[in-house]
Protein backbone atom coordinates (compact mmCIF):
# COMPACT_ATOMS: atom_id res chain seq x y z
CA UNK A 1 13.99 -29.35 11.17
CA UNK A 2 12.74 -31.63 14.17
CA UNK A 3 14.22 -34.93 12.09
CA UNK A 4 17.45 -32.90 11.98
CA UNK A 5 17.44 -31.68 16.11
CA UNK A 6 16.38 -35.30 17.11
CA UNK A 7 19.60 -36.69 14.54
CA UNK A 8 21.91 -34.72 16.91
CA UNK A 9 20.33 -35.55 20.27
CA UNK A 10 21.37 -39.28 19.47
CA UNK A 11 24.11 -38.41 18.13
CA UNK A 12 25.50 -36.75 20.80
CA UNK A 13 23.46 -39.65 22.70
CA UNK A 14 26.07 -41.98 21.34
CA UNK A 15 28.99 -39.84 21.87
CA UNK A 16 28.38 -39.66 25.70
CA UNK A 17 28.16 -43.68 25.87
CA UNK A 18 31.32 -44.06 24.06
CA UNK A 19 32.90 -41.41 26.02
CA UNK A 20 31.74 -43.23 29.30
CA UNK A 21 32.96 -47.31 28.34
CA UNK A 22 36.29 -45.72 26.59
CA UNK A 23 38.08 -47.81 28.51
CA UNK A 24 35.96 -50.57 27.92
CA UNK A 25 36.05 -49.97 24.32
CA UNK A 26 39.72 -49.76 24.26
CA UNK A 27 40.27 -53.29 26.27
CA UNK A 28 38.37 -54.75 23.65
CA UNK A 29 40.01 -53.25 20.95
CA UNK A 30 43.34 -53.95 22.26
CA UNK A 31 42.49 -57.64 23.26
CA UNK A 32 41.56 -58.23 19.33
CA UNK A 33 44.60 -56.58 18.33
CA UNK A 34 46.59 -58.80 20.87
CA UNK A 35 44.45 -61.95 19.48
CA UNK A 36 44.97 -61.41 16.22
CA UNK A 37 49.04 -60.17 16.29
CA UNK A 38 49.58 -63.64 18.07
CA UNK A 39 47.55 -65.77 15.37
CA UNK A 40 49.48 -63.66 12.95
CA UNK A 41 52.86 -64.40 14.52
CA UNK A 42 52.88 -68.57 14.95
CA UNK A 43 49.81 -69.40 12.98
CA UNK A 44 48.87 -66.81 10.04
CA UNK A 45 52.46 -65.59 9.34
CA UNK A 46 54.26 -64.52 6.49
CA UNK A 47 55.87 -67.74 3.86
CA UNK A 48 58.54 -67.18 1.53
CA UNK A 49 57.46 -69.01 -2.22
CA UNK A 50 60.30 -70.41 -4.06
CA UNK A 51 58.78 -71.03 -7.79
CA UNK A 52 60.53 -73.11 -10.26
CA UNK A 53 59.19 -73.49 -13.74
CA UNK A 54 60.46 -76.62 -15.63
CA UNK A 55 60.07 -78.36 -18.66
CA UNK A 56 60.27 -82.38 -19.67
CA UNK A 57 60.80 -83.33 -23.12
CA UNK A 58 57.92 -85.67 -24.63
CA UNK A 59 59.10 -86.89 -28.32
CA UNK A 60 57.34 -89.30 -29.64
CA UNK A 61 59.57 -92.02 -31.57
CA UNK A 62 61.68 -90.98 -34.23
CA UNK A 63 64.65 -91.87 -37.03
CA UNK A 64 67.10 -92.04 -35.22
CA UNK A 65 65.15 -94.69 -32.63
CA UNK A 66 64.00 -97.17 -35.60
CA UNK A 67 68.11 -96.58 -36.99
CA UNK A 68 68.93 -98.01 -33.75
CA UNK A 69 66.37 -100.95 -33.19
CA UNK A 70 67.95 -101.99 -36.77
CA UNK A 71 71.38 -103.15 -35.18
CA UNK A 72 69.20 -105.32 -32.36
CA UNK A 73 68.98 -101.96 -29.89
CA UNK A 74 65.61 -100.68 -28.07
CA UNK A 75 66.16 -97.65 -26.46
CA UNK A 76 62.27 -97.27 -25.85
CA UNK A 77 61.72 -94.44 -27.63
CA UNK A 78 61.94 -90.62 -25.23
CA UNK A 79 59.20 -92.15 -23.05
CA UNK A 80 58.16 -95.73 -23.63
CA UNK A 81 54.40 -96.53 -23.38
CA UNK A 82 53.46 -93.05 -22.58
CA UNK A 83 54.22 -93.69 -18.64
CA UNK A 84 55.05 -89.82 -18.14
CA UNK A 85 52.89 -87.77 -19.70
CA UNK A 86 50.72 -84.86 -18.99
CA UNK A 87 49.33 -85.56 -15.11
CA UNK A 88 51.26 -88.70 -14.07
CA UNK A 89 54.50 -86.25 -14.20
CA UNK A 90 53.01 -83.90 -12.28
CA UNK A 91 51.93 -86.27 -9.50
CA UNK A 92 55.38 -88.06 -9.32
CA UNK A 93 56.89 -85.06 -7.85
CA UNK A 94 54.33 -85.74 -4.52
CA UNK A 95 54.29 -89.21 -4.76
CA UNK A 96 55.62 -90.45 -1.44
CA UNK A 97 59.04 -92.33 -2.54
CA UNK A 98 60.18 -88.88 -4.33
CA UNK A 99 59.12 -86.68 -1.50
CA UNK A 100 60.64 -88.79 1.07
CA UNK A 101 64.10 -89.56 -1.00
CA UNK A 102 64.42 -85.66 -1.13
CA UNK A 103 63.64 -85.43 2.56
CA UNK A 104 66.88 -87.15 3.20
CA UNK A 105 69.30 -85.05 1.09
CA UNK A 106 71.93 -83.15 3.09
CA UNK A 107 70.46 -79.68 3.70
CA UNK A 108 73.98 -78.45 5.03
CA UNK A 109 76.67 -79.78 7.04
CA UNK A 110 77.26 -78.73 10.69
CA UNK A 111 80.79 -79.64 12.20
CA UNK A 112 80.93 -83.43 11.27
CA UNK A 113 77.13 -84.18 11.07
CA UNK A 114 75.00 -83.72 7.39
CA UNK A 115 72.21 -81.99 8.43
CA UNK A 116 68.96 -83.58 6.00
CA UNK A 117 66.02 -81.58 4.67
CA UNK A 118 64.04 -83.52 7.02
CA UNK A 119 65.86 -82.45 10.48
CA UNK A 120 64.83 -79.14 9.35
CA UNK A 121 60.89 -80.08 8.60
CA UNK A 122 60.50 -81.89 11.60
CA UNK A 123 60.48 -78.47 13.63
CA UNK A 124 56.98 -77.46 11.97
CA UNK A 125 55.46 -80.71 13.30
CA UNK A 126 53.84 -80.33 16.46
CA UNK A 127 54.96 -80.44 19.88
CA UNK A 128 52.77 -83.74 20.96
CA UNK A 129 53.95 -85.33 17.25
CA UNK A 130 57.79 -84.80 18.25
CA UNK A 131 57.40 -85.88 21.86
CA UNK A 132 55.79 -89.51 20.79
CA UNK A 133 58.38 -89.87 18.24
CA UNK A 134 61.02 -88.65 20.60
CA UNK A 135 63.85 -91.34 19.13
CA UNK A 136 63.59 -90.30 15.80
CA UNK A 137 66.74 -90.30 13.28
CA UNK A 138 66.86 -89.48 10.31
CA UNK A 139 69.04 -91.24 7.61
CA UNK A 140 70.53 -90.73 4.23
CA UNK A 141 70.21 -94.71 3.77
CA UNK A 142 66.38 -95.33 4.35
CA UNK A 143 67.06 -98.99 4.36
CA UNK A 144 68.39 -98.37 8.16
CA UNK A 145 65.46 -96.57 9.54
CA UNK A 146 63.42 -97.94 12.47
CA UNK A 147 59.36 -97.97 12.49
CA UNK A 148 59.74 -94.48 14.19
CA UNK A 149 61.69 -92.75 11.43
CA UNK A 150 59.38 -94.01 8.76
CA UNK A 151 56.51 -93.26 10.91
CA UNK A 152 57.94 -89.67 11.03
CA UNK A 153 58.74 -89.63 7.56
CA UNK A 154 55.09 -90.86 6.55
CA UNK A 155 53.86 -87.44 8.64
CA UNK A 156 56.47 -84.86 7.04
CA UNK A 157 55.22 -87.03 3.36
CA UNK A 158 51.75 -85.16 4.37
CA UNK A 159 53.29 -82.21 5.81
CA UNK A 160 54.90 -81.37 2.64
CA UNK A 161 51.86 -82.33 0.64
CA UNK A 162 49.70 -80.63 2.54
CA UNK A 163 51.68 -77.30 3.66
CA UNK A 164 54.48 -76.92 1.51
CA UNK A 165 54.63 -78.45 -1.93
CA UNK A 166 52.69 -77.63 -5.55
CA UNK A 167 53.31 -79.19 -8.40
CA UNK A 168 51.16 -78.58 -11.11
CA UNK A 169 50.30 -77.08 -15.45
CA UNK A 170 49.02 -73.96 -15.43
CA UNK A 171 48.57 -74.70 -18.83
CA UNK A 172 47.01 -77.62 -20.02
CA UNK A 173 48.04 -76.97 -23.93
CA UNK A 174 51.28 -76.80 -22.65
CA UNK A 175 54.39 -79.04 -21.36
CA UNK A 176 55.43 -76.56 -18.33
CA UNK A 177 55.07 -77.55 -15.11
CA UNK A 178 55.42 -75.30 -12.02
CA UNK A 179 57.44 -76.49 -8.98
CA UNK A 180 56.67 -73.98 -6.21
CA UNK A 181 57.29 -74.36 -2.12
CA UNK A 182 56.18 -72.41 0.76
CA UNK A 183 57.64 -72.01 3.66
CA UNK A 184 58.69 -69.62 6.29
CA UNK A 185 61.97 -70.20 6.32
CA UNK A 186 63.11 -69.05 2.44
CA UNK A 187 66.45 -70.66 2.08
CA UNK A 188 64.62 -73.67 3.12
CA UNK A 189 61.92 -73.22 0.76
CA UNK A 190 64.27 -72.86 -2.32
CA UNK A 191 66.00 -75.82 -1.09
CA UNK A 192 63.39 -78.15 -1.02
CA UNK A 193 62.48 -76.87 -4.57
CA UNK A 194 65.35 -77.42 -5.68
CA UNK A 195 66.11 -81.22 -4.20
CA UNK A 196 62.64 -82.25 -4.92
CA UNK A 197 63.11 -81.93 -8.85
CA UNK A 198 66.92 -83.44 -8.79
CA UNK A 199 64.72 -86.13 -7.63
CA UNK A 200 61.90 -86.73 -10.11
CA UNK A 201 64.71 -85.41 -12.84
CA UNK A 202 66.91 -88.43 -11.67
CA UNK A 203 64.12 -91.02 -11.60
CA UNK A 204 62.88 -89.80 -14.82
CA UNK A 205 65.57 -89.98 -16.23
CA UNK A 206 66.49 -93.29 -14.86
CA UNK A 207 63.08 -94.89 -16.32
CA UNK A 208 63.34 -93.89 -19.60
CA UNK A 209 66.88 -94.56 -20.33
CA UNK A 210 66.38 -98.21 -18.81
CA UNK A 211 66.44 -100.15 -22.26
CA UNK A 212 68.98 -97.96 -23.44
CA UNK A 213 71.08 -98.55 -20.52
CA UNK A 214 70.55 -102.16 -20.52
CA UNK A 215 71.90 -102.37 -24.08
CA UNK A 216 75.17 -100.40 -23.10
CA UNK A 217 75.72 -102.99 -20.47
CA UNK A 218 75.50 -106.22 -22.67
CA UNK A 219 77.26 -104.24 -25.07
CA UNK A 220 80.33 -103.52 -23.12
CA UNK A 221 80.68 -107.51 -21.58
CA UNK A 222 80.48 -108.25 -24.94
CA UNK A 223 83.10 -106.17 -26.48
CA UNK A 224 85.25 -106.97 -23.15
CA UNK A 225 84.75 -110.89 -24.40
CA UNK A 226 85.43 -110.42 -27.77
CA UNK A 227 88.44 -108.32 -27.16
CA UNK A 228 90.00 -111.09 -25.30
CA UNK A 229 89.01 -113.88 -27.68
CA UNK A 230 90.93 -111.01 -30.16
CA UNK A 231 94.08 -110.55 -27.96
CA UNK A 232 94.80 -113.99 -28.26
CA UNK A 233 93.97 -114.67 -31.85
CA UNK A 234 96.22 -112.42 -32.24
CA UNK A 235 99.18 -113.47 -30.06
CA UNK A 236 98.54 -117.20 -31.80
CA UNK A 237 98.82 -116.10 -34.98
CA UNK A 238 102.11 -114.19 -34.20
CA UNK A 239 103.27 -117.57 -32.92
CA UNK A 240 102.25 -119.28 -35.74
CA UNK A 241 104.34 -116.49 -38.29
CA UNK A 242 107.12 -117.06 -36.03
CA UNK A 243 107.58 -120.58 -37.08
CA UNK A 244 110.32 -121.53 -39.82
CA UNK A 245 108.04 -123.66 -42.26
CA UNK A 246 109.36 -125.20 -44.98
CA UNK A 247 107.77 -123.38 -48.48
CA UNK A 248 108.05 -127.16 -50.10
CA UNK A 249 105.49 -128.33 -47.17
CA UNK A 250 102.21 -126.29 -47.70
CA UNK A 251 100.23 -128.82 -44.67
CA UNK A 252 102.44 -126.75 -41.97
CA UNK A 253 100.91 -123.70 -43.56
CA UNK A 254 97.44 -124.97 -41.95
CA UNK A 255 97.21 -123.90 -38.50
CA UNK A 256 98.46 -120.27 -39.50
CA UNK A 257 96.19 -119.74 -41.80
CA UNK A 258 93.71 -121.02 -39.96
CA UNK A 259 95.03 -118.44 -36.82
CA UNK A 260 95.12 -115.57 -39.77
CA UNK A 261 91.12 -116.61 -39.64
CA UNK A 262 90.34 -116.71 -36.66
CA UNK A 263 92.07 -112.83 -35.85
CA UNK A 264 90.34 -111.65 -39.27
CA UNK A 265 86.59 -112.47 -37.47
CA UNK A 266 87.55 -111.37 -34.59
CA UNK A 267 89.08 -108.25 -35.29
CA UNK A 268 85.35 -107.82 -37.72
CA UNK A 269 83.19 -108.79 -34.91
CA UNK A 270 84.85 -106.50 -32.09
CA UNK A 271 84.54 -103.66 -34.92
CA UNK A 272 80.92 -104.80 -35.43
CA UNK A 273 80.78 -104.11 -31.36
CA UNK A 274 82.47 -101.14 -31.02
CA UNK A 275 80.48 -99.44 -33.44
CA UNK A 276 76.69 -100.21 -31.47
CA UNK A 277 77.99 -99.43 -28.47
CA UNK A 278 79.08 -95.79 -29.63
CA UNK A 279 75.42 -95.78 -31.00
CA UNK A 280 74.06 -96.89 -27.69
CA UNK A 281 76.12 -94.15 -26.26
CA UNK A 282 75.23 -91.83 -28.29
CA UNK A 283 71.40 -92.59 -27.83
CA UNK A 284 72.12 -91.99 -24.42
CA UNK A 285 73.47 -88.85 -24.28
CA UNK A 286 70.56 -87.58 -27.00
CA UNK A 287 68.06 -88.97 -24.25
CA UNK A 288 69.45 -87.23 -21.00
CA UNK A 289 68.64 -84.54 -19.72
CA UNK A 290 65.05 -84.88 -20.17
CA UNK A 291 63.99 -82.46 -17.74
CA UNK A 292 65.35 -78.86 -18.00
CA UNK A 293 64.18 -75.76 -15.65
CA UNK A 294 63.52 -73.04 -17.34
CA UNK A 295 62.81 -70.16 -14.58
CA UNK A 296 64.94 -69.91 -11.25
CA UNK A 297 63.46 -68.18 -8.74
CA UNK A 298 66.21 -64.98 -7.19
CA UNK A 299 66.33 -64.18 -3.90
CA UNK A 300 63.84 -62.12 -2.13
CA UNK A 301 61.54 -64.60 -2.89
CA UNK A 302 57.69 -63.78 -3.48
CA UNK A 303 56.12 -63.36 -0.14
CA UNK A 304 52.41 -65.06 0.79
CA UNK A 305 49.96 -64.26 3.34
CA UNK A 306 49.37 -60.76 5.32
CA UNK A 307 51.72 -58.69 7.08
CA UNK A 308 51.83 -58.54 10.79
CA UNK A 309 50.32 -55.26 10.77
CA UNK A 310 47.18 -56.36 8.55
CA UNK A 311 46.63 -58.78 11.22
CA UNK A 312 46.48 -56.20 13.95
CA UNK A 313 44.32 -53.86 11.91
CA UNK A 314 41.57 -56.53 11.31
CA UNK A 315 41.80 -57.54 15.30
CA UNK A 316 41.58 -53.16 15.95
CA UNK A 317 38.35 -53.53 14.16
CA UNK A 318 36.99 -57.00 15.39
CA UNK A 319 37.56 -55.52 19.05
CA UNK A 320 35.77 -52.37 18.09
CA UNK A 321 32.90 -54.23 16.32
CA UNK A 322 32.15 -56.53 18.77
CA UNK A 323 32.41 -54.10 21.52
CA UNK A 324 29.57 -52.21 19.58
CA UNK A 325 27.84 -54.95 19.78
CA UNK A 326 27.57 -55.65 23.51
CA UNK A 327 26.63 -52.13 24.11
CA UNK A 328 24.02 -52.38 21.53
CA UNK A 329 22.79 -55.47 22.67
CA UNK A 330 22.45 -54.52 26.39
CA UNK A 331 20.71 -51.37 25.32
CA UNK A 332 23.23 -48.56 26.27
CA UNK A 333 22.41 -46.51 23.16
CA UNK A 334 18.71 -46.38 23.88
């Protein structure tokens, strides 16, 4: 009974303290709350997540690559020597070259001016960055940047690495790779997406069809050549049938049959041609595209991070606990 009478004489102890630094209580409380809305609003906001989910065909060699290397072709197989496999196709989408080349894709067009991805991620840089690198223009042609552009670019390179970009398998047994980007802007964050694998899709695609595409070129000068050297093989020989010869004189007969020849190989070896490069082609096209995506992410994209009024919740009670804990501390509840 006297534990129970003593409970309520410091509990109404504590009651009359509170009452008497309410308003002292209720600066502190709104301070945190003020605190923590701001670090919520420019530092701890809400980012949109734009999520792609793509797949890149790994085949190992097959028929149809040793039918080819029997006519004098290598296509390389889907991905010679194994360069992207597993991890190292994961990291070439935040390797700097890819990041930066999709940096300076047009983002949208304003008026007469292309407006590039990186116009657009130079705003989340801060203020001191932009004022040092106050000259700064961004091109679509990198070869015509100045040592502040790439010195800009190298610092929205870790931007994006840092803040922005994930590329990674969130299976290891698997050949699925997820593409996501954050940002608080969410067109801009499916945009980015988006450009970055066009990118790595592009160089990928570019590396492993280099054999192939080297063939098609020596292929086609060839059967340009040979089609000439037929043309007139066979504009001779027409000559050569023109002529009135004498049946009794079979010596005039030489030089057209020797014409008639001449357009027969021809006419074989520009066949002969004709039929690798449609092989070559047709390698080609059964490489490309070697990358597909197989999720899109829809629009409202997947928000991350806390709402503005979780923020001002957790400041309420930071303000209130540590408010406490001055009056405790200075002995007000004794």
């Amino acid at each position: 009974m006297q534990s129970q009478v003593t409970f309520l004489k410091q509990f109404k102890h504590y009651i009359l303290v509170l009452r008497s630094h309410r308003f002292w209580i209720l600066g502190s409380v709104s301070l945190g709350m003020v605190i923590a809305g701001l670090y919520g609003k420019f530092a701890g906001e809400q980012k949109y997540n734009a999520e792609f989910i793509v797949a890149a065909e790994q085949e190992k060699s097959s028929g149809w690559e040793n039918l080819l290397a029997q006519f004098g072709m290598d296509v390389g197989g889907s991905n010679p020597g194994g360069v992207f496999v597993g991890e190292s196709l994961v990291k070439l989408f935040s390797v700097r070259s890819s990041v930066e080349e999709a940096l300076v894709r047009p983002y949208k067009t304003e008026g007469q001016k292309k407006l590039l991805l990186a116009d657009k991620f130079y705003a989340d840089l801060s203020y001191g960055t932009r004022k040092q690198l106050h000259n700064v223009h961004f091109n679509a042609d990198m070869k015509q940047n100045s040592a502040a552009t790439d010195s800009a670019l190298w610092l929205l390179y870790e931007h994006i690495n840092k803040n922005v970009l994930i590329a990674s398998k969130p299976d290891k047994k698997q050949t699925f790779i997820s593409v996501s980007c954050k940002h608080r802007n969410d067109t801009l964050a499916l945009k980015f997406a988006e450009t970055i694998i066009d990118v790595v899709t592009e160089k990928y695609i570019r590396s492993i069809t280099r054999n192939v595409r080297k063939s098609l070129v020596v292929l086609r000068k060839e059967a340009d050549s040979i089609q000439g050297v037929m043309n007139k093989n066979i504009l001779r020989n027409a000559n050569n049938m023109d002529y009135n010869i004498n049946p009794l004189h079979q010596s005039a007969k030489v030089e057209q049959n020797k014409s008639l020849i001449d357009m027969q190989i021809s006419i074989s070896l520009y066949g002969e041609i004709v039929k690798n490069l449609k092989l070559a082609e047709l390698a080609l096209k059964k490489q490309t595209p070697l990358i597909e995506v197989v999720d899109v992410p829809h629009f409202p994209l997947k928000k991350l991070g806390w709402p503005l009024w979780v923020y001002l919740f957790v400041g309420a009670i930071g303000g209130l606990g540590i408010s406490l804990g001055l009056l405790h501390f200075f002995g007000k509840f004794d």
